[in-house]
Protein backbone atom coordinates (compact mmCIF):
# COMPACT_ATOMS: atom_id res chain seq x y z
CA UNK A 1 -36.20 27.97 6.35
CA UNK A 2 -38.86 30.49 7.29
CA UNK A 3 -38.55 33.96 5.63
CA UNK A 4 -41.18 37.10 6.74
CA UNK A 5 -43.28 38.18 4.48
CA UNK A 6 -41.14 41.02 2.68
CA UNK A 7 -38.57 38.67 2.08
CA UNK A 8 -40.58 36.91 0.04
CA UNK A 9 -42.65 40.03 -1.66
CA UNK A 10 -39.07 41.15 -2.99
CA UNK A 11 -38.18 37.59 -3.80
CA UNK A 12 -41.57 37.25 -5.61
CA UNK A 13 -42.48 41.06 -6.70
CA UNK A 14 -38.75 42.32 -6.85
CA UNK A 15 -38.57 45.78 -7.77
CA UNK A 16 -35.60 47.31 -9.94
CA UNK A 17 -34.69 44.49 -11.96
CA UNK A 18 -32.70 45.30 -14.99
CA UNK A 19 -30.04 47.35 -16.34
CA UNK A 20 -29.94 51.61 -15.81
CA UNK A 21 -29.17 52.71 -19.37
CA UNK A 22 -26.11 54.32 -19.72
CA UNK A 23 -25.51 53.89 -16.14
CA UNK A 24 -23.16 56.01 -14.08
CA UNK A 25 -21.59 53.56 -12.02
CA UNK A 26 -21.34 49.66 -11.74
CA UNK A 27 -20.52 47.49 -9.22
CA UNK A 28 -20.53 44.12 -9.26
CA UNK A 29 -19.75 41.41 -6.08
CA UNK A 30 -19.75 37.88 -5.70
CA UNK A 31 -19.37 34.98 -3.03
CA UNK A 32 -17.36 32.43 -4.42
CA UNK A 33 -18.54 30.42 -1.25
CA UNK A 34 -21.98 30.57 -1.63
CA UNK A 35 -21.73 31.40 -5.81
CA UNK A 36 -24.57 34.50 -5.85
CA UNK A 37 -23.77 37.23 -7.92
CA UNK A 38 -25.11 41.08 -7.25
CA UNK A 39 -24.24 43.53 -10.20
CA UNK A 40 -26.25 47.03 -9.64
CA UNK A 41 -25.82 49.79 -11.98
CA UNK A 42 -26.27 53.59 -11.09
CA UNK A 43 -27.91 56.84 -12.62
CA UNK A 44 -26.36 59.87 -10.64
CA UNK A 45 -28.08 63.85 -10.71
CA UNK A 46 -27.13 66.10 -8.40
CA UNK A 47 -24.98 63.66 -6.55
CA UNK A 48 -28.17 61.46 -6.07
CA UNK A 49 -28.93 58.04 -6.93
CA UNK A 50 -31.63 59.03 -9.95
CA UNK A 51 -32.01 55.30 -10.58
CA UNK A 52 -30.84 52.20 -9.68
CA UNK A 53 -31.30 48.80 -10.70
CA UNK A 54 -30.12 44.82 -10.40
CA UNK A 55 -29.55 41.49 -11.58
CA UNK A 56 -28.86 38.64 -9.26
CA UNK A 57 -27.76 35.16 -9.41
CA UNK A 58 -28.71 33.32 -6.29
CA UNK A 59 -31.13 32.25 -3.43
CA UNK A 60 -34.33 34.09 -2.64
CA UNK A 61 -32.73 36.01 -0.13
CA UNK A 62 -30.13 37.37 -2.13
CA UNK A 63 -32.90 38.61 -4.83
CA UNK A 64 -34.81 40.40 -1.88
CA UNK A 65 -31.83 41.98 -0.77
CA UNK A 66 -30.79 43.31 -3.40
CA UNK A 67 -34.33 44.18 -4.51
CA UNK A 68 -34.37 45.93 -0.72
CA UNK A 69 -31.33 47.69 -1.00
CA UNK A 70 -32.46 49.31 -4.63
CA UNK A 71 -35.51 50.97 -2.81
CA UNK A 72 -33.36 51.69 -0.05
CA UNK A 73 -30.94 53.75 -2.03
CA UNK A 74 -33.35 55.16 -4.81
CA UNK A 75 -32.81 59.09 -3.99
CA UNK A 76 -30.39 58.93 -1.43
CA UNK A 77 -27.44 61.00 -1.82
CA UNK A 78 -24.24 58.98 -2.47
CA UNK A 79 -23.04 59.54 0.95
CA UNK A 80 -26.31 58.39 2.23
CA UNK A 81 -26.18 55.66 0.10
CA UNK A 82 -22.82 54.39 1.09
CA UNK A 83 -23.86 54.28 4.52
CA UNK A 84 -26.27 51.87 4.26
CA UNK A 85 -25.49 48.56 5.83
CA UNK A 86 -26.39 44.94 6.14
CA UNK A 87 -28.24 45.57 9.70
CA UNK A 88 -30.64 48.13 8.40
CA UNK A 89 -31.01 45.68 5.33
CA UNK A 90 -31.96 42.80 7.11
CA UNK A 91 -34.38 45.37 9.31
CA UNK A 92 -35.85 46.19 6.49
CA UNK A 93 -36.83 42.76 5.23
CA UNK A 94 -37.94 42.01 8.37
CA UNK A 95 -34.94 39.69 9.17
CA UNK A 96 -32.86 37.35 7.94
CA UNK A 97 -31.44 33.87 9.33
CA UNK A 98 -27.77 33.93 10.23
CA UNK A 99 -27.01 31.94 7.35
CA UNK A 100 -28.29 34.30 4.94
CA UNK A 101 -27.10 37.49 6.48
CA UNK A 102 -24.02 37.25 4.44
CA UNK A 103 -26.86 38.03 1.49
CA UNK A 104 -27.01 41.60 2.70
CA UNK A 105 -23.44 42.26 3.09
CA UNK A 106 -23.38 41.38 -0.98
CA UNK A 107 -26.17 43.62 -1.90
CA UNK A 108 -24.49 46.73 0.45
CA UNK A 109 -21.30 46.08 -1.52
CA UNK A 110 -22.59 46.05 -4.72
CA UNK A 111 -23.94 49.50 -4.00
CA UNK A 112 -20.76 50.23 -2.54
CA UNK A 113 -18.84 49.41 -5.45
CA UNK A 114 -21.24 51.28 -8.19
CA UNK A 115 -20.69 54.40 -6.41
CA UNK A 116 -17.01 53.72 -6.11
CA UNK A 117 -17.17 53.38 -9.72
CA UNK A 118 -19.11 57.13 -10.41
CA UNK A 119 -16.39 58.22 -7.85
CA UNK A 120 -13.58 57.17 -9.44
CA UNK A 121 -14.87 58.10 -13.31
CA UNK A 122 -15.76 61.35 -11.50
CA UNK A 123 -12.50 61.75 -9.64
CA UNK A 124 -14.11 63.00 -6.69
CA UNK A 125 -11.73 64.33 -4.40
CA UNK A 126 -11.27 61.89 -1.11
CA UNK A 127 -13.42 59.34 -3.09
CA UNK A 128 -13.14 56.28 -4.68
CA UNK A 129 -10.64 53.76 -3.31
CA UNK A 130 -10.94 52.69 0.27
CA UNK A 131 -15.35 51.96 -0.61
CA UNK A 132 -14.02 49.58 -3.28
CA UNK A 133 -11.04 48.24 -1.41
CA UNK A 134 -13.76 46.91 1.86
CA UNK A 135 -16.17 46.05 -0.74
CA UNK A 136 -13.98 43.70 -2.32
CA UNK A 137 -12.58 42.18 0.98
CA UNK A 138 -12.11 38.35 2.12
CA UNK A 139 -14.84 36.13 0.62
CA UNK A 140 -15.92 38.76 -2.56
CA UNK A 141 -14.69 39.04 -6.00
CA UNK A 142 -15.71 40.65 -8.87
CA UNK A 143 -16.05 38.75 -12.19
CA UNK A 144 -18.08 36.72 -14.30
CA UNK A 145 -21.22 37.58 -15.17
CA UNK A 146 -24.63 35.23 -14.46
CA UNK A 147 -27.55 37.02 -13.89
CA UNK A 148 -31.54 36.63 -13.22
């Protein structure tokens, strides 16, 4: 499988690896079908991502992705950073084969689901469930832990 040359920078170099300390929000999203796992915590200020970071269990492509989609989001708003999808992901990294695009609807999710999180602590009004509800749809679960 041929990958460009920023999939394999993030896969190599990835940026954002870790844990945010005391993070905001978590989300965490898995493929039972392929097995990765994509848990990225949040640091919110001023209803901006201040910091965000990853740990991923899986393929190359599913460490540049989610290495992409940290740089991505890094001082978006959280409506900005909701709105980020697998397209502009996969842009991004210069493409990605059809049988690794499901990669970038995992790292979108994960996203997704860590600012569902802050929403829901947060109680924002007209926030919160329907993000983590299509985050979690056919094909994703959230559980177990096994990270980079």
């Amino acid at each position: 499988m041929n990958y460009s040359d920023t999939v394999m920078d993030h896969f190599m170099n990835p940026r954002n690896v870790g844990e945010v300390e005391r993070p905001d929000g978590i989300g965490q999203i898995g493929n039972v079908n392929c097995g990765d796992i994509m848990r990225m915590t949040i640091k919110v200020e001023g209803n901006r991502i201040a910091d965000v970071k990853f740990k991923t269990f899986g393929c190359g492509a599913a460490i540049a992705v989610s290495s992409m989609v940290t740089e991505m989001a890094n001082g978006k708003t959280l409506e900005e950073a909701v709105r980020i999808n697998r397209d502009e992901v996969a842009r991004a990294l210069g493409g990605l084969s059809e049988k690794k695009l499901h990669c970038s609807n995992l790292g979108t999710d994960a996203l997704k689901a860590a600012v569902n999180d802050y929403w829901r602590k947060k109680r924002a009004p007209g926030k919160g469930g329907a993000i983590g509800r299509r985050a979690l749809g056919s094909g994703s679960r959230i559980g177990a832990c096994a990270l980079l």
